[in-house]
Protein backbone atom coordinates (compact mmCIF):
# COMPACT_ATOMS: atom_id res chain seq x y z
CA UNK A 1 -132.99 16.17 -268.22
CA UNK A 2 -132.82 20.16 -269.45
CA UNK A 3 -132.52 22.35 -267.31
CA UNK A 4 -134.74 25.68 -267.20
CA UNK A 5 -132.23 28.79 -267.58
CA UNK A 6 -132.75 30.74 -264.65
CA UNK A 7 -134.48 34.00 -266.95
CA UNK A 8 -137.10 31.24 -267.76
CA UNK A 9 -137.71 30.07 -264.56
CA UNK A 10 -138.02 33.37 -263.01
CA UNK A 11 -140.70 34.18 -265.83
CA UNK A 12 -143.07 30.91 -265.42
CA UNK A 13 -142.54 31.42 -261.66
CA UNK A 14 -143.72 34.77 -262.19
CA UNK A 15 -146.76 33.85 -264.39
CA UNK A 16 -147.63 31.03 -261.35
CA UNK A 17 -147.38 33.57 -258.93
CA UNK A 18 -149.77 35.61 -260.71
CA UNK A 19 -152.44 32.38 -261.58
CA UNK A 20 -152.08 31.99 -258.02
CA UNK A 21 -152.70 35.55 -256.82
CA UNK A 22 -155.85 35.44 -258.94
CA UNK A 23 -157.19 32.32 -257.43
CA UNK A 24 -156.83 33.59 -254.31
CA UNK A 25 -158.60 36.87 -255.15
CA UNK A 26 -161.54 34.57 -256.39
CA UNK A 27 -161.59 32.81 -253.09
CA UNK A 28 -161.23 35.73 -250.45
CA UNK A 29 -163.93 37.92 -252.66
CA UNK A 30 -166.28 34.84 -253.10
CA UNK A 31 -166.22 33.21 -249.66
CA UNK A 32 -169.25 36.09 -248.38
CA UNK A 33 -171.66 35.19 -251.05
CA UNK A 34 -170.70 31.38 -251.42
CA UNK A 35 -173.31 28.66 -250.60
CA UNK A 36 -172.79 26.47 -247.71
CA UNK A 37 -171.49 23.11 -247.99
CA UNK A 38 -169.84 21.69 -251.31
CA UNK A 39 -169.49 25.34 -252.52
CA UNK A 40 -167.41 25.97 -249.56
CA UNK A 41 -165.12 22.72 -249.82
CA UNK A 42 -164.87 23.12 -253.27
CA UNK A 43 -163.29 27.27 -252.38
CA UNK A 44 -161.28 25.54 -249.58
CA UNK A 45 -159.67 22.89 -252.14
CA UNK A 46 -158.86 25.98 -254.66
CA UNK A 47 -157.37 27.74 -251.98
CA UNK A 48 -155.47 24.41 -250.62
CA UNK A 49 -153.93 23.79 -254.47
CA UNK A 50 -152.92 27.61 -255.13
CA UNK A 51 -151.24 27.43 -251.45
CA UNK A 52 -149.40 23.94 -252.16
CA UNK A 53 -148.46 24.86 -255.63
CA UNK A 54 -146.75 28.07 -254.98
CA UNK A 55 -145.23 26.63 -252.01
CA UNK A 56 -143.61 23.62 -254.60
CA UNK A 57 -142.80 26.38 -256.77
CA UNK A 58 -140.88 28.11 -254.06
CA UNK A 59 -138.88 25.24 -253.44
CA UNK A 60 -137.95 24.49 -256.81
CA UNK A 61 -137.10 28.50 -257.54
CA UNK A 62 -134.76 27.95 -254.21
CA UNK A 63 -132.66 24.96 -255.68
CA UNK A 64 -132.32 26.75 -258.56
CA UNK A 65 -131.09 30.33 -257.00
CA UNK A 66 -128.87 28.08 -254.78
CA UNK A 67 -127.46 26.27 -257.89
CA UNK A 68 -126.58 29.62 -259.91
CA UNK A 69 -124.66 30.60 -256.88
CA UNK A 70 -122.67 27.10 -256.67
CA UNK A 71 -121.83 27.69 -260.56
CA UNK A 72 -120.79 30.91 -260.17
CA UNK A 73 -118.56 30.27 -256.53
CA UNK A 74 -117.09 26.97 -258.86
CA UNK A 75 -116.16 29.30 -261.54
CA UNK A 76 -114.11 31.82 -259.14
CA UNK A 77 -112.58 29.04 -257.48
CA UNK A 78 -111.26 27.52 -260.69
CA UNK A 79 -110.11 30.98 -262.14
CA UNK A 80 -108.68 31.73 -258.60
CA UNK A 81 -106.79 28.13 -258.59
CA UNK A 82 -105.46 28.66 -262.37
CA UNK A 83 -104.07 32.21 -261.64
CA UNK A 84 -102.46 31.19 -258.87
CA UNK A 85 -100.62 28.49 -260.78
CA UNK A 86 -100.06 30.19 -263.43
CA UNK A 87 -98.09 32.91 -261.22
CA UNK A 88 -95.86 29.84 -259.67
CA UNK A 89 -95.05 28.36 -263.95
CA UNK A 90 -93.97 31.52 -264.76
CA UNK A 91 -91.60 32.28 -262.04
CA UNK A 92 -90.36 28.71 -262.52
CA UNK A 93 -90.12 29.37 -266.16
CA UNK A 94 -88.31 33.06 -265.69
CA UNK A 95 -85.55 31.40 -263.25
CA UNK A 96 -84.93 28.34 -265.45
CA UNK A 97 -84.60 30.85 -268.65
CA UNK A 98 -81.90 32.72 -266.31
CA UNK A 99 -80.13 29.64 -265.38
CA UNK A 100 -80.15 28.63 -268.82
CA UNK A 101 -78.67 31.86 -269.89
CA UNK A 102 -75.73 31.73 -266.88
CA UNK A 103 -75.01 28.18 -268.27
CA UNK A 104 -74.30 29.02 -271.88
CA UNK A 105 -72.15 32.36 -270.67
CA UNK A 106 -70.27 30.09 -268.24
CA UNK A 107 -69.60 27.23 -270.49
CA UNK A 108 -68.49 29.56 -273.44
CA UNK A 109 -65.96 30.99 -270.57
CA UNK A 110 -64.82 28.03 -269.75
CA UNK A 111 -63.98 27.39 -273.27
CA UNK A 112 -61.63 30.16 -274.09
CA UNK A 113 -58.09 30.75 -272.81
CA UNK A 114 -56.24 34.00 -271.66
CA UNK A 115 -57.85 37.49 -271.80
CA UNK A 116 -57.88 39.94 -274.84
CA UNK A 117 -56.52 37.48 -276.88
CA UNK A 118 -59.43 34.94 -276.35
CA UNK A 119 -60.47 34.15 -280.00
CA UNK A 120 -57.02 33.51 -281.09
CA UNK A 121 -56.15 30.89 -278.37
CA UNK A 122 -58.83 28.89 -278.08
CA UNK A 123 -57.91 25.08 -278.89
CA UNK A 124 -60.33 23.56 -281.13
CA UNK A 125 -60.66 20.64 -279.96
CA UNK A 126 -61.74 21.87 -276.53
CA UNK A 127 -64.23 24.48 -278.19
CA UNK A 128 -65.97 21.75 -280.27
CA UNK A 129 -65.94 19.44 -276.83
CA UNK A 130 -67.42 22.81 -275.11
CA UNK A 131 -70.27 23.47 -278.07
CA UNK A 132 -71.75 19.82 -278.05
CA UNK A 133 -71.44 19.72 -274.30
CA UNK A 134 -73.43 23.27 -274.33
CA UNK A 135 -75.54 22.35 -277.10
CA UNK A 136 -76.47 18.93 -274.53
CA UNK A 137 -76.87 21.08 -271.44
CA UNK A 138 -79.29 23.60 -273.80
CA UNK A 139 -80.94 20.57 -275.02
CA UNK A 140 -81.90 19.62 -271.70
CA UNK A 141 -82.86 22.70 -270.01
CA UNK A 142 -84.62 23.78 -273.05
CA UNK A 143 -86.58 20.95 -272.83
CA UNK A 144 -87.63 22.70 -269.08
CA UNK A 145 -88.25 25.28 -270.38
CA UNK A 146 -90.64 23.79 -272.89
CA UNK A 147 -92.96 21.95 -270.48
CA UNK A 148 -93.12 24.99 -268.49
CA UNK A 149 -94.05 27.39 -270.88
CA UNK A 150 -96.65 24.66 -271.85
CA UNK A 151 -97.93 24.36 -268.33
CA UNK A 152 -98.54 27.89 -268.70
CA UNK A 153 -100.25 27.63 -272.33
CA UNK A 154 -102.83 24.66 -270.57
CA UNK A 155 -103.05 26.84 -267.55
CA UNK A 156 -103.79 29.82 -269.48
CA UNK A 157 -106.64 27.58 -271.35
CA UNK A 158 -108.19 26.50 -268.35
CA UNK A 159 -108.34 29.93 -266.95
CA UNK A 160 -110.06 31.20 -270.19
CA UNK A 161 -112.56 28.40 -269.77
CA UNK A 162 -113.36 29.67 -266.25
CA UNK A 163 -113.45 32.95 -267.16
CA UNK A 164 -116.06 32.41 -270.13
CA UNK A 165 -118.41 30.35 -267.23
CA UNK A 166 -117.72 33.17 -264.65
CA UNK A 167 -119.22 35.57 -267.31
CA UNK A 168 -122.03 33.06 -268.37
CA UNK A 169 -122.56 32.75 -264.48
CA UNK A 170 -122.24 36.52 -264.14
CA UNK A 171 -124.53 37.31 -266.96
CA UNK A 172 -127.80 35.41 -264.89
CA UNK A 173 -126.94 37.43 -262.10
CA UNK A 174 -129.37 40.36 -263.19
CA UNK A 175 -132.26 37.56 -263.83
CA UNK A 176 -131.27 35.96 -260.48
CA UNK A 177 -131.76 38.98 -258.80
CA UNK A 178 -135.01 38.73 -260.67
CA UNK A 179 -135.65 35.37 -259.31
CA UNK A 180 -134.96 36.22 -255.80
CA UNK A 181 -137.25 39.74 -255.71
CA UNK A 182 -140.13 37.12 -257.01
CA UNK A 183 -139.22 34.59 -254.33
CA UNK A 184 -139.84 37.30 -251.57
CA UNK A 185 -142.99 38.44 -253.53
CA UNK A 186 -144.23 35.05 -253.50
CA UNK A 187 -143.08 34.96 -249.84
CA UNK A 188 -145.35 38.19 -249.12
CA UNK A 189 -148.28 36.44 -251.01
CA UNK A 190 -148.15 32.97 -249.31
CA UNK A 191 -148.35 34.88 -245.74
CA UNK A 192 -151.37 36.60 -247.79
CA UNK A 193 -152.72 33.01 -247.92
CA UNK A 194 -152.30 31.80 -244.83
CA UNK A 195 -153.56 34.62 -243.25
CA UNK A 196 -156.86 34.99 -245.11
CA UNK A 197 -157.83 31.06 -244.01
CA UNK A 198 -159.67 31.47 -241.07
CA UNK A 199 -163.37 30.05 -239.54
CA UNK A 200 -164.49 26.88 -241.57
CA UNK A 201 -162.77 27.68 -244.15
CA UNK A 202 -159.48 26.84 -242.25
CA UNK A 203 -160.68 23.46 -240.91
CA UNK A 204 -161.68 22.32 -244.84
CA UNK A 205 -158.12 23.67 -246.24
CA UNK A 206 -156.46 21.58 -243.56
CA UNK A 207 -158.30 18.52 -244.07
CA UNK A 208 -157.80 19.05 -247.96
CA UNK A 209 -154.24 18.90 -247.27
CA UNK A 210 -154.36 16.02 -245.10
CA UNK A 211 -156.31 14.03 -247.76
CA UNK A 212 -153.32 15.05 -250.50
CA UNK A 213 -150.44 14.06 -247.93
CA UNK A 214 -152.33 10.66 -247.47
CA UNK A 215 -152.58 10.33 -251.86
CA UNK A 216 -148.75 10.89 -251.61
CA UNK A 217 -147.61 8.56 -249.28
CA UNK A 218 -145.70 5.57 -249.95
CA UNK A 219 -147.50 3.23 -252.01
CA UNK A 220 -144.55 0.48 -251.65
CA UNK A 221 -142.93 -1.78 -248.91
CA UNK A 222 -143.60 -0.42 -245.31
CA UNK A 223 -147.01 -2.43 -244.93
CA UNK A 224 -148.00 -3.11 -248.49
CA UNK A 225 -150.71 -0.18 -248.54
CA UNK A 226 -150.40 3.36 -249.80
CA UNK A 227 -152.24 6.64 -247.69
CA UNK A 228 -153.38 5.79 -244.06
CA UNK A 229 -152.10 2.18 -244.77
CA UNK A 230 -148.59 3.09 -244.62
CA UNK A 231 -146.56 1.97 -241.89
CA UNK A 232 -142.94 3.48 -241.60
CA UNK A 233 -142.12 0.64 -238.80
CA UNK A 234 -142.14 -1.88 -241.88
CA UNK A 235 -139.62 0.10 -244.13
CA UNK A 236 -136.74 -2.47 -244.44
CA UNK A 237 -133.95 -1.88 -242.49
CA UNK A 238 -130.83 -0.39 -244.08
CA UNK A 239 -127.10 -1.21 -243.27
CA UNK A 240 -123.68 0.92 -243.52
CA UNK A 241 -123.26 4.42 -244.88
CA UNK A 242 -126.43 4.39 -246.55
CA UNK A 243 -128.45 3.08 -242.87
CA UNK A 244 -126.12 5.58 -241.20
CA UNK A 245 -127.91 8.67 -243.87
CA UNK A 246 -131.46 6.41 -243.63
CA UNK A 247 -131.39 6.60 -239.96
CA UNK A 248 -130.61 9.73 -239.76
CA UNK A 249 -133.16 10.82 -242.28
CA UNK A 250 -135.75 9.26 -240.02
CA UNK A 251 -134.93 11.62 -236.95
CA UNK A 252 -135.61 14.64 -238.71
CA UNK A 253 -138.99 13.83 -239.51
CA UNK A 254 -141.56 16.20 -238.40
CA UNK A 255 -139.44 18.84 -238.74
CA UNK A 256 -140.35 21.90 -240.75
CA UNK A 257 -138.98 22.91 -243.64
CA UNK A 258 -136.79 26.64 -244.04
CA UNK A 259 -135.28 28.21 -246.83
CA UNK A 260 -131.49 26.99 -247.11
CA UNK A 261 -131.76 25.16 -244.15
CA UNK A 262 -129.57 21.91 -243.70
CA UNK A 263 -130.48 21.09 -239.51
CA UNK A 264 -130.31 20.64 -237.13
CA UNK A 265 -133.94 22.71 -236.31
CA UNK A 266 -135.14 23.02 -239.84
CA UNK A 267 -134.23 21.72 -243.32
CA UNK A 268 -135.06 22.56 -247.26
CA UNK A 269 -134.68 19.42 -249.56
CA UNK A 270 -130.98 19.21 -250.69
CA UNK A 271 -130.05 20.58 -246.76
CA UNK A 272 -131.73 17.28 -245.79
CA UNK A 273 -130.00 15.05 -248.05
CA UNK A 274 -126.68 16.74 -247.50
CA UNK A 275 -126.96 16.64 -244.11
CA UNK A 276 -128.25 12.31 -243.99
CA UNK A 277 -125.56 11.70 -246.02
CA UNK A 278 -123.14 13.99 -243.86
CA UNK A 279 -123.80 11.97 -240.73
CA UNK A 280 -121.65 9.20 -242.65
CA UNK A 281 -118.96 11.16 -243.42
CA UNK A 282 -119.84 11.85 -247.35
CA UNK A 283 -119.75 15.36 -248.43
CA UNK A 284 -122.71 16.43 -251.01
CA UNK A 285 -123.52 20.02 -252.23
CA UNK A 286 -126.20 21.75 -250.53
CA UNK A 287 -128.21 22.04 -254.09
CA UNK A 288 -130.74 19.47 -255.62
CA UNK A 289 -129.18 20.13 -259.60
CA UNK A 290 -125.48 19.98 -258.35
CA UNK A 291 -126.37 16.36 -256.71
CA UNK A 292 -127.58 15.36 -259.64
CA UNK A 293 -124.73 16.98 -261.67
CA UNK A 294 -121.90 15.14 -259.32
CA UNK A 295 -123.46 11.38 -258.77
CA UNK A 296 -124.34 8.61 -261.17
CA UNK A 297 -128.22 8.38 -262.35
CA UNK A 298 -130.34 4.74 -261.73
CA UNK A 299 -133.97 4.41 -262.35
CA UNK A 300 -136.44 4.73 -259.96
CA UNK A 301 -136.93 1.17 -259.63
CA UNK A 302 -133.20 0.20 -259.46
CA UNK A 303 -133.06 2.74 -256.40
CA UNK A 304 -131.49 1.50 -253.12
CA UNK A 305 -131.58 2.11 -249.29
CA UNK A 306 -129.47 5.62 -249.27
CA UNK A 307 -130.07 7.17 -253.06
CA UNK A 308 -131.16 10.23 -253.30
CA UNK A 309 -134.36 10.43 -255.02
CA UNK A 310 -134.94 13.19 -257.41
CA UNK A 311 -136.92 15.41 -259.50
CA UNK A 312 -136.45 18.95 -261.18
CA UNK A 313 -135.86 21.55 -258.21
CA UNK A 314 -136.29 18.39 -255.83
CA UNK A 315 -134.91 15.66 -253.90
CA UNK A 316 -135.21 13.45 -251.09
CA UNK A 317 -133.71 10.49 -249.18
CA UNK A 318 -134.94 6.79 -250.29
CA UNK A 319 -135.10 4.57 -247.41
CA UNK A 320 -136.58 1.79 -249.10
CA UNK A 321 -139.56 0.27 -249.69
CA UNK A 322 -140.79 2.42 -252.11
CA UNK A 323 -140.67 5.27 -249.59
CA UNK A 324 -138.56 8.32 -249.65
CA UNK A 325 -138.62 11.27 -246.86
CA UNK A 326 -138.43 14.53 -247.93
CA UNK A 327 -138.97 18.13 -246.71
CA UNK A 328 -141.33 19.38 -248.95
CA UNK A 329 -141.62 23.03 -249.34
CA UNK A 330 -142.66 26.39 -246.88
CA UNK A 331 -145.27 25.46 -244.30
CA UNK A 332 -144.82 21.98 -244.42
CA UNK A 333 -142.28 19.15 -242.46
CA UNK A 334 -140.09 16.39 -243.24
CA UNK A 335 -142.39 13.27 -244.01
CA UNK A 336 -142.44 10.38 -246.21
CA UNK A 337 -143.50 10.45 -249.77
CA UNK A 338 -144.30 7.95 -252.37
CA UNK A 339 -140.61 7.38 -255.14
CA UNK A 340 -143.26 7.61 -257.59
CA UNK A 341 -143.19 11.46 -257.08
CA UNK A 342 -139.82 11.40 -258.83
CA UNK A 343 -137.77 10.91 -261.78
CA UNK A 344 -135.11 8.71 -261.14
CA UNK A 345 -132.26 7.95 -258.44
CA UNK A 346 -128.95 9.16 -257.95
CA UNK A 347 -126.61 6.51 -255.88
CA UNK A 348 -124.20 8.10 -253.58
CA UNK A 349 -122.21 4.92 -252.44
């Protein structure tokens, strides 16, 4: 799938942010004159989809702060690693040059006879015995010396390649700041929200959520039924790893959602997943686009017990069934959700 280059999702979160600014303007200054009844449902469902949208928006811009970060900590961790070996082939290379050097010295000593008069008494026979034994030991040594000095050249190469994705990494960080200064704008503006919903108007957004967490339930398994007919106590049971991360999965639900959050009181989307599968001893990156960077893809119908279910800037646990928990976005919890929500699986065992 492409990815959205952090500059471009910082501007169509930006533009979001402002369609949903506007809507709620159009709500709070049209509530006084509204008509009673449908009008007011109908301002209560606007004010339910801005809320929910910018909220799935938030979540999204966090996986995708959170994976600029991860690119950018890999990058100094591979330029760190190569430097560091680099240092070590060189002094390995400098001390087998030296030793190389002491050799040839030594065996051209050992091939002469008496002092001043060195060149005049050496026997031939031993100084052609003495050449092709030096020209063996350089042979060999030189040969060292060689795959050293070419463990340097490929360590050299790999730091440049770092260095090129530090500065690629280092290069978003002015649009990342960018990103984050409209994430706490958007913060600002969804306590804006909340806070204007009062009276009525509160009791119609709330039930206008309801009704669109019962539309995204679990269509599949766990009863047969989708909305109010779904029944979690029918989800097939899983086994190993993957009903070690289900089960686990299952205990958090309820629990609200926070902003880099991986448990145990609160949890974003990748925290959740990280954590499930961290329960059975299976290390994942706390970041929805690095999971789906590191583990093998499967289509949503192909999707076991234990994959992680995912979509851009989202993922959850599948437990089977057709049902996947999540935690959703700010002001919501961890609940189930239909796998029809996303775009394919990503198999961790």
């Amino acid at each position: 799938m492409t990815r959205l280059p952090i500059r471009t999702l910082a501007l169509l979160f930006a533009a979001t942010l402002g369609a949903a600014t506007a809507t709620v303007f159009t709500v709070a200054t049209g509530t006084a004159g509204a008509a009673p009844g449908s009008s007011l449902q109908a301002q209560a469902a606007q004010l339910s989809a801005a809320i929910n949208a910018n909220a799935v928006k938030l979540d999204a811009l966090n996986e995708q702060i959170s994976a600029a970060q991860y690119q950018l900590d890999q990058a100094n961790a591979t330029i760190a690693d190569a430097q560091t070996r680099i240092a070590a082939a060189k002094v390995q290379t400098d001390a087998l040059q030296k030793l190389v050097e002491q050799r040839a010295v030594s065996i051209y000593q050992s091939a002469t006879i008496g002092g001043d008069t060195t060149l005049f008494n050496v026997d031939p026979s031993e100084l052609a015995s003495s050449q092709q034994y030096t020209a063996a030991a350089s042979d060999q040594d030189n040969t060292l010396v060689d795959q050293l000095n070419e463990s340097k050249a490929a360590l050299n190469a790999r730091e440049k390649d770092a260095q090129s994705a530090k500065a690629t990494a280092t290069a978003q960080e002015a649009a990342l700041k960018a990103a984050e200064a409209s994430f706490n704008t958007a913060n600002a503006q969804y306590s804006g929200l909340l806070g204007q919903v009062n009276g009525q108007l509160a009791g119609l957004v709330a039930q206008d959520n309801a009704a669109a967490d019962a539309a995204q339930a679990p269509k599949g398994g766990g009863g047969g039924g989708g909305g109010s007919d779904f029944n979690p106590g029918l989800v097939p049971p899983a086994s190993g790893s993957a009903g070690v991360a289900v089960s686990f999965a299952q205990q958090q639900l309820g629990k609200p959602y926070c902003y880099a959050g991986s448990g145990p009181s609160c949890f974003d989307c990748s925290g959740l997943t990280m954590a499930a599968w961290g329960a059975a001893g299976v290390g994942l990156p706390h970041n929805s686009e690095a999971q789906s960077a590191d583990l093998p893809h499967v289509p949503l119908g192909s999707m076991a017990a234990g994959d992680i279910a995912y979509t851009y800037g989202h993922v959850g646990l599948y437990v089977g069934g057709g049902a996947v928990i999540h935690a959703p976005h700010t002001g919501d919890v961890v609940r189930y959700i239909d796998a029809g929500y996303f775009e394919y699986g990503l198999r961790v065992s």
